[in-house]
C-alpha atoms as a PDB file:
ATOM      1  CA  UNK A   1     -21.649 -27.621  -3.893  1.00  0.00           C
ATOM      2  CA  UNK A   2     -23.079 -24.629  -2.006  1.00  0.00           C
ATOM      3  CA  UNK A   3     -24.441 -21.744  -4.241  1.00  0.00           C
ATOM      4  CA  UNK A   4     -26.937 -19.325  -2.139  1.00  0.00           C
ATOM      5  CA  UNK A   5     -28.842 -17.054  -3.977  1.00  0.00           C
ATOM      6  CA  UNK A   6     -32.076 -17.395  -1.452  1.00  0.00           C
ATOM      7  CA  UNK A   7     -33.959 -15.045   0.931  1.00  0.00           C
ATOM      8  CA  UNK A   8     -30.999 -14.708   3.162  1.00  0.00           C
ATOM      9  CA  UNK A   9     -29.817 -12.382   0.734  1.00  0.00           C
ATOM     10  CA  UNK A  10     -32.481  -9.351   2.366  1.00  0.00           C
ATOM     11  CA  UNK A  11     -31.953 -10.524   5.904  1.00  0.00           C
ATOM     12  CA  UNK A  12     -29.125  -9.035   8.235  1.00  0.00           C
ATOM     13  CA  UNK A  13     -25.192 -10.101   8.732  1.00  0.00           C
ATOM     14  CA  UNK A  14     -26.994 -11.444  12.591  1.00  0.00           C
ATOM     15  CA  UNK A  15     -29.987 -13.198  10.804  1.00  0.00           C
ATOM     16  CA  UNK A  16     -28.069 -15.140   8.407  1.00  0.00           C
ATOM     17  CA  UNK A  17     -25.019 -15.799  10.622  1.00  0.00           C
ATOM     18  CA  UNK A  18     -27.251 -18.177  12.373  1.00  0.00           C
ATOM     19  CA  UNK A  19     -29.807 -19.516   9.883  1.00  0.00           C
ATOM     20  CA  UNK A  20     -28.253 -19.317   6.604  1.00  0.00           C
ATOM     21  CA  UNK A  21     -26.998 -22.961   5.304  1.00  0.00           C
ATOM     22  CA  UNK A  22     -29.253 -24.034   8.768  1.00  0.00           C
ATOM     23  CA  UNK A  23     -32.354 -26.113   7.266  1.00  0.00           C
ATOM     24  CA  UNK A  24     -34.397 -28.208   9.301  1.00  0.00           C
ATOM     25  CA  UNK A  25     -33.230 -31.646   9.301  1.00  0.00           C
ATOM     26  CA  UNK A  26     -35.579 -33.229   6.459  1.00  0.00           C
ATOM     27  CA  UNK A  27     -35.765 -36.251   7.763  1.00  0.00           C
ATOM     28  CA  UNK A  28     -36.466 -35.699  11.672  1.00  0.00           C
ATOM     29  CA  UNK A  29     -36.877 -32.091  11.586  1.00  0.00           C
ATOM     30  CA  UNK A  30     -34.478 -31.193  13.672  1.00  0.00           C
ATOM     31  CA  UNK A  31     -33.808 -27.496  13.472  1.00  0.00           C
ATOM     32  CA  UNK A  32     -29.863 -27.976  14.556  1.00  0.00           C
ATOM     33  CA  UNK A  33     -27.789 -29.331  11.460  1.00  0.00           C
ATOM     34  CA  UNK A  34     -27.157 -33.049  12.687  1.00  0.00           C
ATOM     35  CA  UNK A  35     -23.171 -34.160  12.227  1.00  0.00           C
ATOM     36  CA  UNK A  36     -23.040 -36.164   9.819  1.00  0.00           C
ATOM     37  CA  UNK A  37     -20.231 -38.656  10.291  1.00  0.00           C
ATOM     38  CA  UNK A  38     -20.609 -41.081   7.477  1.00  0.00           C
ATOM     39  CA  UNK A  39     -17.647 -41.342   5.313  1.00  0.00           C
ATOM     40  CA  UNK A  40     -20.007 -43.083   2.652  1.00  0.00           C
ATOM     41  CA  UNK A  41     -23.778 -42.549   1.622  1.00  0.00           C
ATOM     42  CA  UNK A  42     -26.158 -45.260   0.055  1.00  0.00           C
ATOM     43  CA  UNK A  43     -27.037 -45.336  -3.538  1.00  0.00           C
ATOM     44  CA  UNK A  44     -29.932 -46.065  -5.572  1.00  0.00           C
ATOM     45  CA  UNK A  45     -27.187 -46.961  -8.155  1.00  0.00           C
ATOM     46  CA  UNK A  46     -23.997 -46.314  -9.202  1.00  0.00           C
ATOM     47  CA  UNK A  47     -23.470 -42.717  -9.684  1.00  0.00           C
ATOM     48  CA  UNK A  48     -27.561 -42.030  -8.384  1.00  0.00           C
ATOM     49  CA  UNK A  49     -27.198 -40.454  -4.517  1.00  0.00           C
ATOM     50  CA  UNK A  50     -29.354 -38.124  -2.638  1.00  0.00           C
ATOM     51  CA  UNK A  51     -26.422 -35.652  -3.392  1.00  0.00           C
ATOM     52  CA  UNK A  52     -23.312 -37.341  -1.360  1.00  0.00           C
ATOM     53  CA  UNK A  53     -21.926 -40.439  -2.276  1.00  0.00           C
ATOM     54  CA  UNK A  54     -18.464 -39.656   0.023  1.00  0.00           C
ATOM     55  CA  UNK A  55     -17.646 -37.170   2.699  1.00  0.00           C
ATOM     56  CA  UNK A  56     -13.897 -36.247   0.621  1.00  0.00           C
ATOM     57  CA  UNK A  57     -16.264 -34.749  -1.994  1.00  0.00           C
ATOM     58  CA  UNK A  58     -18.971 -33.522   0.260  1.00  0.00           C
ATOM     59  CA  UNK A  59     -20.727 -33.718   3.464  1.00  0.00           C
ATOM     60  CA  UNK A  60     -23.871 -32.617   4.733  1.00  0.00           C
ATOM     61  CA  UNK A  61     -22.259 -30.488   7.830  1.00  0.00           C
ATOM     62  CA  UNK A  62     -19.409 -29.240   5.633  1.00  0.00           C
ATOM     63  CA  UNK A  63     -22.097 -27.946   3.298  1.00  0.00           C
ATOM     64  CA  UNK A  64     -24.358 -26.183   6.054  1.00  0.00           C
ATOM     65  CA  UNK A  65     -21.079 -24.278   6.957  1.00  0.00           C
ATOM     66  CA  UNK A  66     -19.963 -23.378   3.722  1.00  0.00           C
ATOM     67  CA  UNK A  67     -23.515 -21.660   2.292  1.00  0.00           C
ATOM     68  CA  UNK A  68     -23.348 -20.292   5.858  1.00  0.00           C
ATOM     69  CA  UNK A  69     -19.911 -18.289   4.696  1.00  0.00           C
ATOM     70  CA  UNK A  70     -20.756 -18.013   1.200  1.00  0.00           C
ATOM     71  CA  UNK A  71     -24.066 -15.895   2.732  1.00  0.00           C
ATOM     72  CA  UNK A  72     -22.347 -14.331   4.996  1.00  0.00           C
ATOM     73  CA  UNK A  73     -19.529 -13.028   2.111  1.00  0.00           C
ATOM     74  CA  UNK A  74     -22.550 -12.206  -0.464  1.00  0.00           C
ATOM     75  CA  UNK A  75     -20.960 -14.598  -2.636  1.00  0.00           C
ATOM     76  CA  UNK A  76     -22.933 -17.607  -4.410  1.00  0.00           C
ATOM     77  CA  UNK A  77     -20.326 -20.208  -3.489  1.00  0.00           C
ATOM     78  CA  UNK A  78     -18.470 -21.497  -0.790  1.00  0.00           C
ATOM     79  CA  UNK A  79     -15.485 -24.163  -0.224  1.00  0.00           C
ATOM     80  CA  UNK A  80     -14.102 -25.458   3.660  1.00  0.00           C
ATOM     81  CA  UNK A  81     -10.952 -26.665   3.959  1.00  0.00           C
ATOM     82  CA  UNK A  82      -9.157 -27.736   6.632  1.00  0.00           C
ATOM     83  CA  UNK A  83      -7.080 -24.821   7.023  1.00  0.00           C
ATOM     84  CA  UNK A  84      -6.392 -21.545   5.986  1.00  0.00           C
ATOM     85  CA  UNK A  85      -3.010 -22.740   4.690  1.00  0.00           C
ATOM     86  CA  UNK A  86      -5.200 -25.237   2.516  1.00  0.00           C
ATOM     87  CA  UNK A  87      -7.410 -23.092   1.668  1.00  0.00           C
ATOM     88  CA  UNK A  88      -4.246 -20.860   0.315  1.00  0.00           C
ATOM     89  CA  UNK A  89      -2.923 -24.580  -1.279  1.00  0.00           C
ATOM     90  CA  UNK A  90      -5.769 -24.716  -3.189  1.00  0.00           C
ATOM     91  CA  UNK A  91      -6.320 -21.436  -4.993  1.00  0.00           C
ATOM     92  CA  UNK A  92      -2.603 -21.731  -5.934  1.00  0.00           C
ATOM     93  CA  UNK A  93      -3.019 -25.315  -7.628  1.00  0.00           C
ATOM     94  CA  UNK A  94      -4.912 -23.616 -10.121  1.00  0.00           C
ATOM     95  CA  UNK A  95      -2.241 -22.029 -11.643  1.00  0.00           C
ATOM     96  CA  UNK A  96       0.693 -23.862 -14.239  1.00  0.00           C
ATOM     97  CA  UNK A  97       4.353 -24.029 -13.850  1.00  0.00           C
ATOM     98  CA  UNK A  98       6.195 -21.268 -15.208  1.00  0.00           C
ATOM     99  CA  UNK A  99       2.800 -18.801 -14.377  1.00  0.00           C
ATOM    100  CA  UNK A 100       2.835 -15.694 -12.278  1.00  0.00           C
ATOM    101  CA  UNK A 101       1.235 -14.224  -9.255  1.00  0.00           C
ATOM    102  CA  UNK A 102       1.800 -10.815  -7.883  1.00  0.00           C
ATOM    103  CA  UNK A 103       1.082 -10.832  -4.489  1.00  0.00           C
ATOM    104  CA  UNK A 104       1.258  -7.966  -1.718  1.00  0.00           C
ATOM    105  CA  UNK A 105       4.351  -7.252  -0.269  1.00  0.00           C
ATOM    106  CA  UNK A 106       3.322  -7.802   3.819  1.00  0.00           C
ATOM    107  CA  UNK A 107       1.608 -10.532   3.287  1.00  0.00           C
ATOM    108  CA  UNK A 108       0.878 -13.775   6.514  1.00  0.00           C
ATOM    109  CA  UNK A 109       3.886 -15.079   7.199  1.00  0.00           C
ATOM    110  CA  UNK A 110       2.157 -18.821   6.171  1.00  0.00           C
ATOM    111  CA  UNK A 111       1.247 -17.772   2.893  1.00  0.00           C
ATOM    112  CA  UNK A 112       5.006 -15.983   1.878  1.00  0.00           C
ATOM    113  CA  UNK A 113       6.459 -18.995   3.453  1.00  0.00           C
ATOM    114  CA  UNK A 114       4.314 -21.536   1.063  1.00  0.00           C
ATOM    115  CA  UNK A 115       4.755 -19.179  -2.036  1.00  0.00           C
ATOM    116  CA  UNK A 116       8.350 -19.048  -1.533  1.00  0.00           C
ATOM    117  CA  UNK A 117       9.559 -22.365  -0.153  1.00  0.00           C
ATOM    118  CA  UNK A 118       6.925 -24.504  -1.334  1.00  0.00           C
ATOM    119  CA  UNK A 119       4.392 -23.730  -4.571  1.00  0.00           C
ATOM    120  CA  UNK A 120       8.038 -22.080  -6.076  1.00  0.00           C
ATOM    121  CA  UNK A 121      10.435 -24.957  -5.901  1.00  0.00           C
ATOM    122  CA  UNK A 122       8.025 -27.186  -6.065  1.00  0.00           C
ATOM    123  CA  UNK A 123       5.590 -26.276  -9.350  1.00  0.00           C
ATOM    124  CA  UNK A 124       7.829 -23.655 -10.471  1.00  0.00           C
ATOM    125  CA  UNK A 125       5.109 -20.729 -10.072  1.00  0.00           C
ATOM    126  CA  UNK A 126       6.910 -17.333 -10.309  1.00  0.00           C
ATOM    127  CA  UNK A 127       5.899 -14.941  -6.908  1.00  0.00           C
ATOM    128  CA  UNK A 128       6.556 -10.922  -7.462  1.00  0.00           C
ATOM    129  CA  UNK A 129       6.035  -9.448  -3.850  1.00  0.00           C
ATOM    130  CA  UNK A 130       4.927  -5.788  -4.631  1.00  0.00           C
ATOM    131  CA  UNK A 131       3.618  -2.694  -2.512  1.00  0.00           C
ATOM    132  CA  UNK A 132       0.096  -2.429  -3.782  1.00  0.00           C
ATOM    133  CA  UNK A 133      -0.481   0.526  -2.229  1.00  0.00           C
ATOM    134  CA  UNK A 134       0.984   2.364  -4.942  1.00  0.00           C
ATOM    135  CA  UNK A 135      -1.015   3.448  -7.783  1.00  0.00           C
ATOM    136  CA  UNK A 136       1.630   2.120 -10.294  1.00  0.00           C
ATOM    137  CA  UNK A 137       2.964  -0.922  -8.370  1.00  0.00           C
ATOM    138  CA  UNK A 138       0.689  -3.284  -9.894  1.00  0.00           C
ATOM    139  CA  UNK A 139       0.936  -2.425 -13.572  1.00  0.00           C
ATOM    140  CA  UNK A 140       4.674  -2.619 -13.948  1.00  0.00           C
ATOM    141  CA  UNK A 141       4.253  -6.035 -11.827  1.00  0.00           C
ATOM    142  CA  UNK A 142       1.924  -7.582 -14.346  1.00  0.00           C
ATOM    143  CA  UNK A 143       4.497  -9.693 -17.129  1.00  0.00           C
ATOM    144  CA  UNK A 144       2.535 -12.065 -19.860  1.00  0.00           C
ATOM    145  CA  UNK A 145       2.167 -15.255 -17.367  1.00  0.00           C
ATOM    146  CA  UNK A 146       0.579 -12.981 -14.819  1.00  0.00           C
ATOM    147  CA  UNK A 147      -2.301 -14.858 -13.570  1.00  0.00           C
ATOM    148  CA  UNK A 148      -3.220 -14.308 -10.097  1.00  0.00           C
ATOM    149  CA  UNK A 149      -3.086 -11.563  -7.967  1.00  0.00           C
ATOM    150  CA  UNK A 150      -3.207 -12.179  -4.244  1.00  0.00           C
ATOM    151  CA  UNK A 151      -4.125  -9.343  -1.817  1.00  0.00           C
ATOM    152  CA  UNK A 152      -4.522  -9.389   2.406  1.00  0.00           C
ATOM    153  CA  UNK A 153      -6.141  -6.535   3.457  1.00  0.00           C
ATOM    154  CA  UNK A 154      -5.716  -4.877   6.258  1.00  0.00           C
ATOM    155  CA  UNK A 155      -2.409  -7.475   6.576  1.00  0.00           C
ATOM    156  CA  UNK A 156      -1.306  -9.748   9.128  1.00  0.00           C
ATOM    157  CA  UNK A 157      -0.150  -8.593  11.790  1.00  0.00           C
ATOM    158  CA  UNK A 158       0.833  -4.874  10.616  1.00  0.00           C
ATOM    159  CA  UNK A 159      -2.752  -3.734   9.933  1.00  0.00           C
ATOM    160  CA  UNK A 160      -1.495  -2.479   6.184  1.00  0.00           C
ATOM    161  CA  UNK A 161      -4.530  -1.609   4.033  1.00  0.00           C
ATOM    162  CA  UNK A 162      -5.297  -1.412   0.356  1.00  0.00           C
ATOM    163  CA  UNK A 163      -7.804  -0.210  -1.662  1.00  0.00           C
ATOM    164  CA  UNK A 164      -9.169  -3.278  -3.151  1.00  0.00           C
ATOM    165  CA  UNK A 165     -11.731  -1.608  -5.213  1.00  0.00           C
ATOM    166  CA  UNK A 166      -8.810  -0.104  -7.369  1.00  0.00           C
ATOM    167  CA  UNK A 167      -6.806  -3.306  -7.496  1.00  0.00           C
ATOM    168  CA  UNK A 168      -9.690  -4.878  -8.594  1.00  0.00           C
ATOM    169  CA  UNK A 169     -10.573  -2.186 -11.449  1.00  0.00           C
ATOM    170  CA  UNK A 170      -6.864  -2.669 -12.445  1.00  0.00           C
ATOM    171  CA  UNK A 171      -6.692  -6.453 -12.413  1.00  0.00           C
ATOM    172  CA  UNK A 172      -9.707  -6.686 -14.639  1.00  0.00           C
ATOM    173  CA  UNK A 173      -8.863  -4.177 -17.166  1.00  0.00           C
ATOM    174  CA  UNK A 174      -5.551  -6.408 -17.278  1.00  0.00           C
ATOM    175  CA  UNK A 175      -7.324 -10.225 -17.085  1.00  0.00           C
ATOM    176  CA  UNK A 176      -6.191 -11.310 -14.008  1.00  0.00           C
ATOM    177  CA  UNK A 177      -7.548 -12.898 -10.955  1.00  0.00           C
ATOM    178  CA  UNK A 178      -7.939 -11.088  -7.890  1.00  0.00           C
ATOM    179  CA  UNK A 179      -7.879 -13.079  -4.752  1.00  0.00           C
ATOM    180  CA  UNK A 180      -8.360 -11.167  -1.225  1.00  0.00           C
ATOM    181  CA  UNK A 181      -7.409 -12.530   2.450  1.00  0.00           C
ATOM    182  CA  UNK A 182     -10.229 -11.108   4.102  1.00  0.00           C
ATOM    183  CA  UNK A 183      -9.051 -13.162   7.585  1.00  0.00           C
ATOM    184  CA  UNK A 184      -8.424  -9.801   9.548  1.00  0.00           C
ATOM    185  CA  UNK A 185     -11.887  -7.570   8.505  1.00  0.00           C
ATOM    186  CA  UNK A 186     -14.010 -10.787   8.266  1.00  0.00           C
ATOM    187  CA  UNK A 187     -17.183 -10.712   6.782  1.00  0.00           C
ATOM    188  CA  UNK A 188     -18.624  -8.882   9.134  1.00  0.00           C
ATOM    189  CA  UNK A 189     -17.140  -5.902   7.968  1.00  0.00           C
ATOM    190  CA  UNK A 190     -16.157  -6.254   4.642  1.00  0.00           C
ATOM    191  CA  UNK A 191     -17.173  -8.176   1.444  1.00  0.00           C
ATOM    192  CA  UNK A 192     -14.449  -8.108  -0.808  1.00  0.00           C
ATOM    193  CA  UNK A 193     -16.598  -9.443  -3.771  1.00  0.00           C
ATOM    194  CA  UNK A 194     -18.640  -6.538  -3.521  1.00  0.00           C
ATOM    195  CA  UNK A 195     -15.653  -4.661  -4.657  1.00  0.00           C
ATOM    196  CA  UNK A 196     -14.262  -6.336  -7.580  1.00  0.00           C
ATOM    197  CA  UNK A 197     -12.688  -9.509  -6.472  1.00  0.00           C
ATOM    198  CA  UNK A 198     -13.215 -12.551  -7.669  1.00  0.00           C
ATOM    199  CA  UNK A 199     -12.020 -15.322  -4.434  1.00  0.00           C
ATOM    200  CA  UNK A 200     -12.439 -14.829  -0.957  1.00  0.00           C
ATOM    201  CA  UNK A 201      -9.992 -16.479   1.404  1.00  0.00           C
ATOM    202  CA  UNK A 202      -9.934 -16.863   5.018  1.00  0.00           C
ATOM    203  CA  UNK A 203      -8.050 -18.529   7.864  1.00  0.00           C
ATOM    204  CA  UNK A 204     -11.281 -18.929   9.682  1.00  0.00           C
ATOM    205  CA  UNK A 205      -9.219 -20.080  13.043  1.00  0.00           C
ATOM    206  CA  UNK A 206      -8.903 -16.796  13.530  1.00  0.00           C
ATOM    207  CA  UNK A 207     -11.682 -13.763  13.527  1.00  0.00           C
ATOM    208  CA  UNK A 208     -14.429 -15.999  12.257  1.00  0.00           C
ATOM    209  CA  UNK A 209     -13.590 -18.417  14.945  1.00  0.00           C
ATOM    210  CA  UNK A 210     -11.596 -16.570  17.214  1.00  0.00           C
ATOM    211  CA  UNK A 211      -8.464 -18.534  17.580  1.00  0.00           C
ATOM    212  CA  UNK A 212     -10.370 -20.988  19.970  1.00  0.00           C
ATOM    213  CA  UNK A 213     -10.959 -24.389  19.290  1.00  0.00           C
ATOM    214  CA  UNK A 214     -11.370 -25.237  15.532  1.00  0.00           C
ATOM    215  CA  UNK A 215      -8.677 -24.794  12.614  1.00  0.00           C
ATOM    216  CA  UNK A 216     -10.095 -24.028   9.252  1.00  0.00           C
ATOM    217  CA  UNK A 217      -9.850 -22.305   5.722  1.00  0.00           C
ATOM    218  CA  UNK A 218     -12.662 -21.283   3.174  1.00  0.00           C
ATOM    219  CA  UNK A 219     -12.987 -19.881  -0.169  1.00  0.00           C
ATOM    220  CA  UNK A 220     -15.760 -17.938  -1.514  1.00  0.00           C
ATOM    221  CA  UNK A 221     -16.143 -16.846  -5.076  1.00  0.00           C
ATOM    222  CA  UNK A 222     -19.112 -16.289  -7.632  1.00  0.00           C
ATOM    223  CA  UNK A 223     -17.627 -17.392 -11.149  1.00  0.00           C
ATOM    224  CA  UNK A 224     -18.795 -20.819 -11.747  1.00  0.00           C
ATOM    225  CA  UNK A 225     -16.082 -21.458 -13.655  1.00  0.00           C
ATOM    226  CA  UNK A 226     -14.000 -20.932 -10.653  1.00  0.00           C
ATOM    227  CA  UNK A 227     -16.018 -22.739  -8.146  1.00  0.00           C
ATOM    228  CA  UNK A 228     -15.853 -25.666 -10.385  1.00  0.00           C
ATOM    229  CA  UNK A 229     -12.020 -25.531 -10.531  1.00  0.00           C
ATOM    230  CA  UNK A 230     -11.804 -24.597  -7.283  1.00  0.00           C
ATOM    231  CA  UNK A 231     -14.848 -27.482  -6.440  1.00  0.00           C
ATOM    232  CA  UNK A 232     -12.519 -30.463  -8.533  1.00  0.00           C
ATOM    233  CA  UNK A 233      -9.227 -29.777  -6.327  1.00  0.00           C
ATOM    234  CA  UNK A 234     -10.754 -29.441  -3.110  1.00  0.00           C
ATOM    235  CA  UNK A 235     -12.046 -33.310  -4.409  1.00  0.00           C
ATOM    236  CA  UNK A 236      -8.959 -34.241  -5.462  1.00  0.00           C
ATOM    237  CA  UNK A 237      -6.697 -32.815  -2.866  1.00  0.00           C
ATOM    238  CA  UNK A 238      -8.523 -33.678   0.060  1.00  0.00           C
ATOM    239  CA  UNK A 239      -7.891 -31.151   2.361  1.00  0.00           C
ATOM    240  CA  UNK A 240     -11.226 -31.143   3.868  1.00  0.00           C
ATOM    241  CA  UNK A 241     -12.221 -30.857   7.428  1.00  0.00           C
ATOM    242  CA  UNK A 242     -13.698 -32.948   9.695  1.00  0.00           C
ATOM    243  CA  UNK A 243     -17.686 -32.714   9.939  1.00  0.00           C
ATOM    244  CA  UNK A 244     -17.653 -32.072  13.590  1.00  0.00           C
ATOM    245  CA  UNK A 245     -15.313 -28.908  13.281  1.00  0.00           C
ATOM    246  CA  UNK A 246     -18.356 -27.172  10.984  1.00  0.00           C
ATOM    247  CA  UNK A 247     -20.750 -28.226  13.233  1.00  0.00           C
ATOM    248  CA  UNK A 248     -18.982 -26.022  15.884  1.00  0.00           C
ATOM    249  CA  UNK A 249     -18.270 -23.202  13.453  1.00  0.00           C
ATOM    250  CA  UNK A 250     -21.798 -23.365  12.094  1.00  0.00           C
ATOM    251  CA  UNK A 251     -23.977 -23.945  15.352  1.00  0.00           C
ATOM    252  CA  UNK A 252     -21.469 -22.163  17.919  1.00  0.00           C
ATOM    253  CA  UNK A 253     -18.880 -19.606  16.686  1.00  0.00           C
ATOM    254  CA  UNK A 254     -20.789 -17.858  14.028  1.00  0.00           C
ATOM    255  CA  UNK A 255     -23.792 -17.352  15.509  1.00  0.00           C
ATOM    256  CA  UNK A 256     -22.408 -16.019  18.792  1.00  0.00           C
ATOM    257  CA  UNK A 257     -19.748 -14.601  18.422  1.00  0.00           C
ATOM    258  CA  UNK A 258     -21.508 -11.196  16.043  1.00  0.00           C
ATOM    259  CA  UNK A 259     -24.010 -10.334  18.914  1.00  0.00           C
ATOM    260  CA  UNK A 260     -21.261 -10.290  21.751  1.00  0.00           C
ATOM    261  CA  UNK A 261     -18.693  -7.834  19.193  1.00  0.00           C
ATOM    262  CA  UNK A 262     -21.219  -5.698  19.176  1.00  0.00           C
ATOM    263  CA  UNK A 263     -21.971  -5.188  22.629  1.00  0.00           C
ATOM    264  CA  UNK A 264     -18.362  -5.298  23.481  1.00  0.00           C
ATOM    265  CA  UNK A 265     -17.310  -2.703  20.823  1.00  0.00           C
ATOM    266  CA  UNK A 266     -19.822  -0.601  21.498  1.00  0.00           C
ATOM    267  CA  UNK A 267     -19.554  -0.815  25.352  1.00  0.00           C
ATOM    268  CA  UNK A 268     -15.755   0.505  24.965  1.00  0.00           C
ATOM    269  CA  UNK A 269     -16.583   3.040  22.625  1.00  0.00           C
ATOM    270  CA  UNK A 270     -18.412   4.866  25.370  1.00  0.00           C
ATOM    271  CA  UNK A 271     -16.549   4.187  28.710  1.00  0.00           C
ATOM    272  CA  UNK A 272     -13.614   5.273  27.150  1.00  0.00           C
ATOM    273  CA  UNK A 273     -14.974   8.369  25.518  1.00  0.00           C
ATOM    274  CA  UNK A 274     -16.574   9.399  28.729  1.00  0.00           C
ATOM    275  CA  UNK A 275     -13.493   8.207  30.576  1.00  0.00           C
ATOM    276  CA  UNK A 276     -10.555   9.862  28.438  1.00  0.00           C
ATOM    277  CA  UNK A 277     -13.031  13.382  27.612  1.00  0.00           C
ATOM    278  CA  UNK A 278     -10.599  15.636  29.020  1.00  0.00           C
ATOM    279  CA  UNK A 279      -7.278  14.250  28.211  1.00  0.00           C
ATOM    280  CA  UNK A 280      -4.677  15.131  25.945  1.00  0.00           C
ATOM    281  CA  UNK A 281      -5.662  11.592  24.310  1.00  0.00           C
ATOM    282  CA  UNK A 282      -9.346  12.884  23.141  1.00  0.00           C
ATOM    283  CA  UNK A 283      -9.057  12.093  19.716  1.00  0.00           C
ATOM    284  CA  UNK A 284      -7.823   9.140  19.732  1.00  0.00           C
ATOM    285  CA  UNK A 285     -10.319   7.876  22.119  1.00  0.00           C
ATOM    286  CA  UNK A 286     -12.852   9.617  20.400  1.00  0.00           C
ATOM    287  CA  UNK A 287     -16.208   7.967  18.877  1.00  0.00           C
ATOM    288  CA  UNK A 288     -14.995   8.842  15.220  1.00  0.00           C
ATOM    289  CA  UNK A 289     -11.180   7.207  15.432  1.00  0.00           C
ATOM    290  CA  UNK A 290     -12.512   3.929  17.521  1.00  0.00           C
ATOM    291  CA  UNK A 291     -14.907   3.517  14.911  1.00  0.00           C
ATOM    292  CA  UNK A 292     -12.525   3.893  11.725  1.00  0.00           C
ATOM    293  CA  UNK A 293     -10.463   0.829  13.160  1.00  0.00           C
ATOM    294  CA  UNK A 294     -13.835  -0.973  13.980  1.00  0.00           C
ATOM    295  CA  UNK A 295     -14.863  -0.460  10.642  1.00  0.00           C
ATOM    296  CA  UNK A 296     -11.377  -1.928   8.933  1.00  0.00           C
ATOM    297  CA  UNK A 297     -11.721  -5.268  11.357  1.00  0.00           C
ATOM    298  CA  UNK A 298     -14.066  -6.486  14.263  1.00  0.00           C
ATOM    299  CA  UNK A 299     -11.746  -7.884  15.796  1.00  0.00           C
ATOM    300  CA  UNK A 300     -12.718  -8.532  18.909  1.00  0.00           C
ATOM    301  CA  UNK A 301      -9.057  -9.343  20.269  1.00  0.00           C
ATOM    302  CA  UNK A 302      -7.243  -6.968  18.228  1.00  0.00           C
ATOM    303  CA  UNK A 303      -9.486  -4.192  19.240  1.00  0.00           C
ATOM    304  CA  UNK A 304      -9.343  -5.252  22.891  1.00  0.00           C
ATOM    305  CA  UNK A 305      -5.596  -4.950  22.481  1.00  0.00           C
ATOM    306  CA  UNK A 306      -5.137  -1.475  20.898  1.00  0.00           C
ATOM    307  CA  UNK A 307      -7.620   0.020  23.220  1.00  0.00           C
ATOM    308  CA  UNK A 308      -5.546  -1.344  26.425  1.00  0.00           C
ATOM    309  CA  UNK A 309      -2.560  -0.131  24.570  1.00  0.00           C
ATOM    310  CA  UNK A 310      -3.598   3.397  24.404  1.00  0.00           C
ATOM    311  CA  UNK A 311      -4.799   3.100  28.275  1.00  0.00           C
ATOM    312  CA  UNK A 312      -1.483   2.009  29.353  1.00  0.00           C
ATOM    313  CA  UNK A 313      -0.053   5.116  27.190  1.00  0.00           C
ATOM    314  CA  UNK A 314      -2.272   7.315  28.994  1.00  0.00           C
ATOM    315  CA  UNK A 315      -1.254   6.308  32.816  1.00  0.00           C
ATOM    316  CA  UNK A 316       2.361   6.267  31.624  1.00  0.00           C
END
């Protein structure tokens, strides 16, 4: 379990990136979550633990990182698994055979290629791939067994974005679940609950982690009802990662990683303002369009990549 509703709430994206979830050790003190590696905890009783009882259904590391994310997303729960594609597993196992998910039309390769070849076949869930870009497209998708709607924004890779504050006004007025791949904005830069949505998903391998050294998923949601579902197949599936991989997302990526975008972003903003003042490519380099595609994704990589890009294009 990890709800946060605490003081983290008033304190900055920076401030809780490295505290939130990060309590001292209250046995030793320690300020740096310890990894816990115990598959099994001690009980009084049967049934009576300290609050873990086996590291499948919780662990103390796991649960530093996920009210770390859950802060971080402004949401009062948060779920790890071991990947994104897990993560994705999950949130479909909620749903019945013969129910129905709209989902958006470019979405991650992963997720078409487990709605498709896997959770279709499989569990017989129906999958309606729709442009949700369009004011209409999502009305004349929705059909009776309509359950889920599943929305990456901007996509992976082709940067498509959607208004998820209007999906989200449409998928309530019509009772359906919104879920939103925040992977490519991260948290940093957008809170998808904020707008309407009701589950957060991300492949945190990637921005959150920066495709470096630990594969991971997480959820994040504020319905109880949902966490609890959500909670009970993350149990009974399993798909959990390993303790030590949220000790380096936790302790190492997170906390790091904010402070150096920054700097970076903001370093490039103005060399290649100054740099490109004159040229025909002004605009583009200009403070206000560098800052409209900082402010859909920090990405540190992505943004490294466009930016070269449009160098390249300008010694051509």
């Amino acid at each position: 379990m990890s709800e946060t509703k605490t003081k983290t709430e008033t304190q900055g994206f920076a401030t809780r990136a490295i505290h939130a979830g990060q309590d001292p050790d209250p046995v030793t003190g320690a300020v740096s979550t310890p990894i816990s590696l115990a598959t099994t905890f001690v009980q009084k009783s049967p049934g009576e633990h300290t609050g873990f009882e086996y590291s499948r259904t919780g662990n103390p590391t796991r649960l530093a990182f996920e009210k770390c994310v859950a802060s971080l997303e402004k949401a009062k729960y948060g779920l790890a698994f071991a990947s994104g594609s897990a993560a994705t597993a999950t949130i479909i196992a909620m749903l019945k055979t013969g129910e129905h998910v709209v989902s958006v039309d470019d979405v991650y390769g992963g997720t078409n290629r487990f709605f498709n070849k896997v959770a279709n076949p499989a569990s017989g869930i129906k999958f309606s791939f729709v442009d949700l870009t369009k004011a209409d497209s999502l009305k004349s998708a929705i059909n009776p067994k309509t359950k889920l709607v599943w929305l990456e924004t901007p996509t992976n890779p082709t940067l498509k974005i959607t208004d998820i504050r209007t999906v989200a006004a449409r998928a309530k007025a019509l009772g359906v679940i919104l879920v939103v791949d925040n992977t490519f904005c991260s948290p940093a830069i957008q809170n998808p609950l904020e707008l309407g949505a009701d589950i957060v998903v991300h492949s945190v391998t990637k921005y959150i982690n920066g495709h470096s050294d630990v594969v991971m998923g997480v959820v994040c949601c504020n319905d109880v009802k949902i966490y609890e579902k959500l909670k009970f197949l993350q149990n009974s599936i399993g798909a959990v990662p390993a303790p030590f991989d949220c000790y380096m997302l936790s302790l190492h990526s997170i906390p790091h990683a904010t402070p150096t975008c920054y700097r970076y972003i903001l370093y490039l903003m103005l060399h290649l303002h100054a740099t490109f003042h004159n040229s025909c490519y002004t605009y583009m380099l200009s403070l206000h369009a560098i800052a409209t595609c900082y402010c859909y994704m920090l990405l540190l990589r992505a943004i490294s990549c466009i930016l070269l890009h449009t160098i390249a294009t300008c010694y051509r």
